[in-house]
PDB file of N, CA and C in Angstrom:
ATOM      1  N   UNK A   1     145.790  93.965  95.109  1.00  0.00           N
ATOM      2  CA  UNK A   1     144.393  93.726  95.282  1.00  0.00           C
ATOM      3  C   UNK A   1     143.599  94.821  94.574  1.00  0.00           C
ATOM      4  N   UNK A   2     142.588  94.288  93.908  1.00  0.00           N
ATOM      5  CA  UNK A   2     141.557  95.565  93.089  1.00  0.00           C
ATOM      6  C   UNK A   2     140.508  95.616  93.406  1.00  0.00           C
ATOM      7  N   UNK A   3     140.022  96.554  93.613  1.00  0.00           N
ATOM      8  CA  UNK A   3     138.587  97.236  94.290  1.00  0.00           C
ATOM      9  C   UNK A   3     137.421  96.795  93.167  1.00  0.00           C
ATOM     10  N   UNK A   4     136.693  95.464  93.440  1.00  0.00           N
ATOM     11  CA  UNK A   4     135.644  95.137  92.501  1.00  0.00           C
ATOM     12  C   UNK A   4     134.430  95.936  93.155  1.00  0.00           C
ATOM     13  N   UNK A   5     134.182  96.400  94.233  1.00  0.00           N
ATOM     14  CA  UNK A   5     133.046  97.258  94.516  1.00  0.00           C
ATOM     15  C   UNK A   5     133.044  98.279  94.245  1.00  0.00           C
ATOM     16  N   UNK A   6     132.211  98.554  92.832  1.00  0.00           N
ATOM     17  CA  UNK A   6     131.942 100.342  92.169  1.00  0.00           C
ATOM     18  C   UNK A   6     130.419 100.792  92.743  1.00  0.00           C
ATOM     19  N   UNK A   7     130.408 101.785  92.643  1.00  0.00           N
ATOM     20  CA  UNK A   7     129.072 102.502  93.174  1.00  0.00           C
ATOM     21  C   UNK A   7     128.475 101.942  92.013  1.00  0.00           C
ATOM     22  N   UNK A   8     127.004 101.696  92.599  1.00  0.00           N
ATOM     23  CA  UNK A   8     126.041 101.782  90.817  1.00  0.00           C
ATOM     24  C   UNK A   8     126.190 103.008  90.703  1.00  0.00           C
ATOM     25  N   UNK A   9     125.896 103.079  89.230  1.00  0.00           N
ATOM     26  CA  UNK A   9     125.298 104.483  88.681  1.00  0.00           C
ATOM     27  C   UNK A   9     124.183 105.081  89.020  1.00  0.00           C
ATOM     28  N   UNK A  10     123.526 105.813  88.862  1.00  0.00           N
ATOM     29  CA  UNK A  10     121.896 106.332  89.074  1.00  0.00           C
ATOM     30  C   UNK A  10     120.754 105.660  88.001  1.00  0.00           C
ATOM     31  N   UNK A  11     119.986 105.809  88.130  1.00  0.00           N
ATOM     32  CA  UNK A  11     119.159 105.016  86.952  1.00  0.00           C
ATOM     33  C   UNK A  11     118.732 106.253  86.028  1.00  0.00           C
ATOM     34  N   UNK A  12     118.733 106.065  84.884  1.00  0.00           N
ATOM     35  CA  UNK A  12     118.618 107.369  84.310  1.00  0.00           C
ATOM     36  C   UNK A  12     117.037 108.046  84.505  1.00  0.00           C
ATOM     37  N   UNK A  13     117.105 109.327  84.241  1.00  0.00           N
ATOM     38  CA  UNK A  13     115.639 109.690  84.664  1.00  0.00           C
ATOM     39  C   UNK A  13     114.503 109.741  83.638  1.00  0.00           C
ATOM     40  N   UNK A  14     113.529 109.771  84.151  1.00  0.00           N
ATOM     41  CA  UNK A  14     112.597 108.671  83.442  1.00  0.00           C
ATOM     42  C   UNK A  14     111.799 110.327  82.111  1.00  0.00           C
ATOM     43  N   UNK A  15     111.869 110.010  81.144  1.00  0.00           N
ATOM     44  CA  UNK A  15     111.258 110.925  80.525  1.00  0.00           C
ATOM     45  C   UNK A  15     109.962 111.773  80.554  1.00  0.00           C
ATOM     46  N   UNK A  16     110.302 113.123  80.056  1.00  0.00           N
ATOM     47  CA  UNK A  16     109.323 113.811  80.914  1.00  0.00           C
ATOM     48  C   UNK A  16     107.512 113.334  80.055  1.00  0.00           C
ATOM     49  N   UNK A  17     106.773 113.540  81.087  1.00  0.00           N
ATOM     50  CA  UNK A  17     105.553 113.606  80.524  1.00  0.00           C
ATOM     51  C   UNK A  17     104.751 114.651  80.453  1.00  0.00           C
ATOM     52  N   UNK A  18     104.921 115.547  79.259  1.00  0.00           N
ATOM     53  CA  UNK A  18     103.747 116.670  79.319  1.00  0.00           C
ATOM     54  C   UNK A  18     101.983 116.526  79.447  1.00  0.00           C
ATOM     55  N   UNK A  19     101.438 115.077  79.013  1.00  0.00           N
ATOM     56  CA  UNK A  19      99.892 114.956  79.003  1.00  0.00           C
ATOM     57  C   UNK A  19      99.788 115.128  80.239  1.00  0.00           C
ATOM     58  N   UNK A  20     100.891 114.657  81.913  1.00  0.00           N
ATOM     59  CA  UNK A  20     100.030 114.687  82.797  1.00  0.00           C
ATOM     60  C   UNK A  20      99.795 116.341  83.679  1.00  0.00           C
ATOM     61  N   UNK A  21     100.664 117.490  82.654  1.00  0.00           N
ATOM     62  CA  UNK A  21      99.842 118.608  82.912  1.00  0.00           C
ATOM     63  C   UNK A  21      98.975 119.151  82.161  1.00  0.00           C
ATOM     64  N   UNK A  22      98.297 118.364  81.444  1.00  0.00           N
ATOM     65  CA  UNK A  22      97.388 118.939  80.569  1.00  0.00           C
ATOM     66  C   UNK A  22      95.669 118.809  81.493  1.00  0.00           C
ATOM     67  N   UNK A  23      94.956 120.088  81.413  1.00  0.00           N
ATOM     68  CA  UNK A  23      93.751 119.801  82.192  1.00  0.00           C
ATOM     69  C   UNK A  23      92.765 118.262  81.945  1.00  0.00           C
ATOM     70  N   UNK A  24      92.582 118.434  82.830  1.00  0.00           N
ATOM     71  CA  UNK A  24      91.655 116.747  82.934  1.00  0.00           C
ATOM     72  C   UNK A  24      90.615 117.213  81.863  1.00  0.00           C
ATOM     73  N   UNK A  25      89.932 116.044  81.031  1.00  0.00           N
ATOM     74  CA  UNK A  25      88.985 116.161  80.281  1.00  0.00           C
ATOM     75  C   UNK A  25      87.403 116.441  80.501  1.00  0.00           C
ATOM     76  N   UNK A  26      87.215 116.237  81.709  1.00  0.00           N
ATOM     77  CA  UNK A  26      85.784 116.936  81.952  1.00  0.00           C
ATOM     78  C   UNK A  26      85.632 117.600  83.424  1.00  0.00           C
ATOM     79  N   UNK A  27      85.237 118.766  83.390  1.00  0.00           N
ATOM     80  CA  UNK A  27      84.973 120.075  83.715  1.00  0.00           C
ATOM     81  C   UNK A  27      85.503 121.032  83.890  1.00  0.00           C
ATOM     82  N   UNK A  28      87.246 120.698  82.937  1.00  0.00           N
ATOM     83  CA  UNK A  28      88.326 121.517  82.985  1.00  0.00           C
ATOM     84  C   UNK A  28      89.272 122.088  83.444  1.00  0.00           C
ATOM     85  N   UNK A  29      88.999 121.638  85.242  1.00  0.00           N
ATOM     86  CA  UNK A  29      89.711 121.933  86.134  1.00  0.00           C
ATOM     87  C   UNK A  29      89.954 121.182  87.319  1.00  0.00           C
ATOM     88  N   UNK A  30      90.974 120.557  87.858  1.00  0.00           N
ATOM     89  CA  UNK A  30      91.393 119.885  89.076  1.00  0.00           C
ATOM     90  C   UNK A  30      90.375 119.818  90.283  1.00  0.00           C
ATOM     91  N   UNK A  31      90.651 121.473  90.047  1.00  0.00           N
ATOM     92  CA  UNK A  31      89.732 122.391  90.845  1.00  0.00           C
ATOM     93  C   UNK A  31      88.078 121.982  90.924  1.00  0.00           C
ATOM     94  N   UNK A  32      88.073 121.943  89.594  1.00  0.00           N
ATOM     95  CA  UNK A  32      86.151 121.973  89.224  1.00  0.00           C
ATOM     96  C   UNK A  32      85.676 120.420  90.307  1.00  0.00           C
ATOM     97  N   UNK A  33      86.885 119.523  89.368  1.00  0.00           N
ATOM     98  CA  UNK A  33      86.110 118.069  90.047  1.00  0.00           C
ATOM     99  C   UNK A  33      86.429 117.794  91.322  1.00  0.00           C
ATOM    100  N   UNK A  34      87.573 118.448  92.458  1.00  0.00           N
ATOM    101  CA  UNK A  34      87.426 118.521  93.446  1.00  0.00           C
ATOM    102  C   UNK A  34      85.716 118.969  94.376  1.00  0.00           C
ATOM    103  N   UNK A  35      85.607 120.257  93.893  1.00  0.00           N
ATOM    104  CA  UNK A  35      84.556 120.288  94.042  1.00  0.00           C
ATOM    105  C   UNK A  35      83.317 120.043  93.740  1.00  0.00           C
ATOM    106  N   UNK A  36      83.286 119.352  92.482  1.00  0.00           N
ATOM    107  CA  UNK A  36      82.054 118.454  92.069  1.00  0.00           C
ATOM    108  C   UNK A  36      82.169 117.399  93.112  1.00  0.00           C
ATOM    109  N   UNK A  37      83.013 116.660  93.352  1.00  0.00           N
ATOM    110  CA  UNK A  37      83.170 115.457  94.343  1.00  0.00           C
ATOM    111  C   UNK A  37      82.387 116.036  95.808  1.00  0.00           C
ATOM    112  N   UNK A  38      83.290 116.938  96.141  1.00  0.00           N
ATOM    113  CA  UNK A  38      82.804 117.389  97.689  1.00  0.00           C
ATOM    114  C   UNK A  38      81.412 118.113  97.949  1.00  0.00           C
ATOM    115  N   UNK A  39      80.930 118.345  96.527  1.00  0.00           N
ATOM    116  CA  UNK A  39      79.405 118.797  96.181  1.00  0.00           C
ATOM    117  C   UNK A  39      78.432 117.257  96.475  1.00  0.00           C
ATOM    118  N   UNK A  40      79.030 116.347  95.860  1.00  0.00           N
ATOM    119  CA  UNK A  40      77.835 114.969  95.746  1.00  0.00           C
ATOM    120  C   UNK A  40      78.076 114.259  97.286  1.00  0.00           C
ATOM    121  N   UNK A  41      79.683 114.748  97.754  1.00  0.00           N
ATOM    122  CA  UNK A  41      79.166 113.892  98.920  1.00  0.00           C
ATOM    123  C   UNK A  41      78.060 115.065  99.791  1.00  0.00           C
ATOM    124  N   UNK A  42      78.695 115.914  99.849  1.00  0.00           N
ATOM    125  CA  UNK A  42      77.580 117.186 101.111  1.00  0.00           C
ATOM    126  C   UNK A  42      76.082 116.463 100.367  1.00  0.00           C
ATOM    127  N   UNK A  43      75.663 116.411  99.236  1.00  0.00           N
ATOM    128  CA  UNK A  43      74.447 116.715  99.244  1.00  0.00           C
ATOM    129  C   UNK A  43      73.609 114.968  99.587  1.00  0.00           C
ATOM    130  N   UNK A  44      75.033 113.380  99.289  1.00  0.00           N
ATOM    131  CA  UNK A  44      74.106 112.528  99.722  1.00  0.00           C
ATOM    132  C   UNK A  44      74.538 112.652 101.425  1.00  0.00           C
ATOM    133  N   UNK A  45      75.394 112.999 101.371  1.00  0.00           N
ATOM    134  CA  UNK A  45      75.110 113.408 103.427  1.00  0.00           C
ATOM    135  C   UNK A  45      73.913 113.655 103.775  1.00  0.00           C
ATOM    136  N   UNK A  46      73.561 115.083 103.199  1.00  0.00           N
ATOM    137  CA  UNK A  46      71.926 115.706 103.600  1.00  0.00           C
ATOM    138  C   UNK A  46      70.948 114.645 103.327  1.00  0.00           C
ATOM    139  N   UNK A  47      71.102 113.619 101.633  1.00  0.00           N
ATOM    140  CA  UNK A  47      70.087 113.342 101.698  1.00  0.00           C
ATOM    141  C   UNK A  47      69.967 111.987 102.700  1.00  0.00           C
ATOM    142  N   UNK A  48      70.935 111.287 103.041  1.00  0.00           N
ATOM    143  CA  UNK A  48      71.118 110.117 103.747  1.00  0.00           C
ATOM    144  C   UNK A  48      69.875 110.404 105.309  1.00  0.00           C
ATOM    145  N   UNK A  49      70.684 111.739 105.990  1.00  0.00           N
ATOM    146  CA  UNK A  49      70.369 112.351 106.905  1.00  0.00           C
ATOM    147  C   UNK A  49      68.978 112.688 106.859  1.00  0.00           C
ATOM    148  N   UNK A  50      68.613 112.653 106.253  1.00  0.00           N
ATOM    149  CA  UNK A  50      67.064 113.305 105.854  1.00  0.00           C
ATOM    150  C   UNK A  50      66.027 112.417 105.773  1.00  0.00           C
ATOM    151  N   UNK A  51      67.038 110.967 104.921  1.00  0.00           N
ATOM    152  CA  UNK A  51      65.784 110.031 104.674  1.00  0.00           C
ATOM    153  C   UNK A  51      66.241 109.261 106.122  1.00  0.00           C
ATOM    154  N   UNK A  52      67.088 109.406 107.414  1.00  0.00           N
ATOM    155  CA  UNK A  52      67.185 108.845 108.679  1.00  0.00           C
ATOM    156  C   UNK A  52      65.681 109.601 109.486  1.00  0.00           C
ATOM    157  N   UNK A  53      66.138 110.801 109.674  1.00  0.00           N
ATOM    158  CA  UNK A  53      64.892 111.325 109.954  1.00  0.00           C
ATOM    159  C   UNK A  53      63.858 111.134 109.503  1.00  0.00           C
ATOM    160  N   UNK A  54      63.464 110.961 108.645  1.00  0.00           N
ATOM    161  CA  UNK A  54      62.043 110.718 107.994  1.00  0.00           C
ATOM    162  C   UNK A  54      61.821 109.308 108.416  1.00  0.00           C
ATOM    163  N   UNK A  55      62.653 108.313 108.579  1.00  0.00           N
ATOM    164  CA  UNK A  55      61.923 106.614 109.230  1.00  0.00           C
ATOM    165  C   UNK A  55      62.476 106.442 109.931  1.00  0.00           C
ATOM    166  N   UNK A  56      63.258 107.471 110.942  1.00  0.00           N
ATOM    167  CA  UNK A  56      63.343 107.230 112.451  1.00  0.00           C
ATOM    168  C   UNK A  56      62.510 107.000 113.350  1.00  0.00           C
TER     169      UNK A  56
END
C-alpha cells in the first residue's frame, strides 16, 4: 500500500514590496496625516458643538 497523502508545500512567499515603505505623498509623514485627521475631526466637533449651542 502507498501513502498518496503528501503534505502540500507552502505557497511561496509573495514578493517583497519596497513602495509600501516609502513616505505617503502628501504631508510626508504617517505621522503628519494622522494628525491632520484627528485635527479636522477636534475642530468639526467644536464646530458642530457650537453651532448646537447657538440654535439650541
Amino acid at each position: 500500500m502507498t501513502d498518496t497523502s503528501k503534505s502540500p508545500e507552502p505557497a511561496p512567499a509573495p514578493a517583497p514590496r519596497p513602495e509600501l515603505d516609502d513616505a505617503p505623498p502628501l504631508l510626508g509623514s504617517w505621522r503628519n496625516i494622522y494628525l491632520f485627521v484627528l485635527g479636522t475631526l477636534a475642530t468639526f466637533i467644536a464646530l458642530f458643538w457650537a453651532l448646537t449651542r447657538a440654535y439650541s
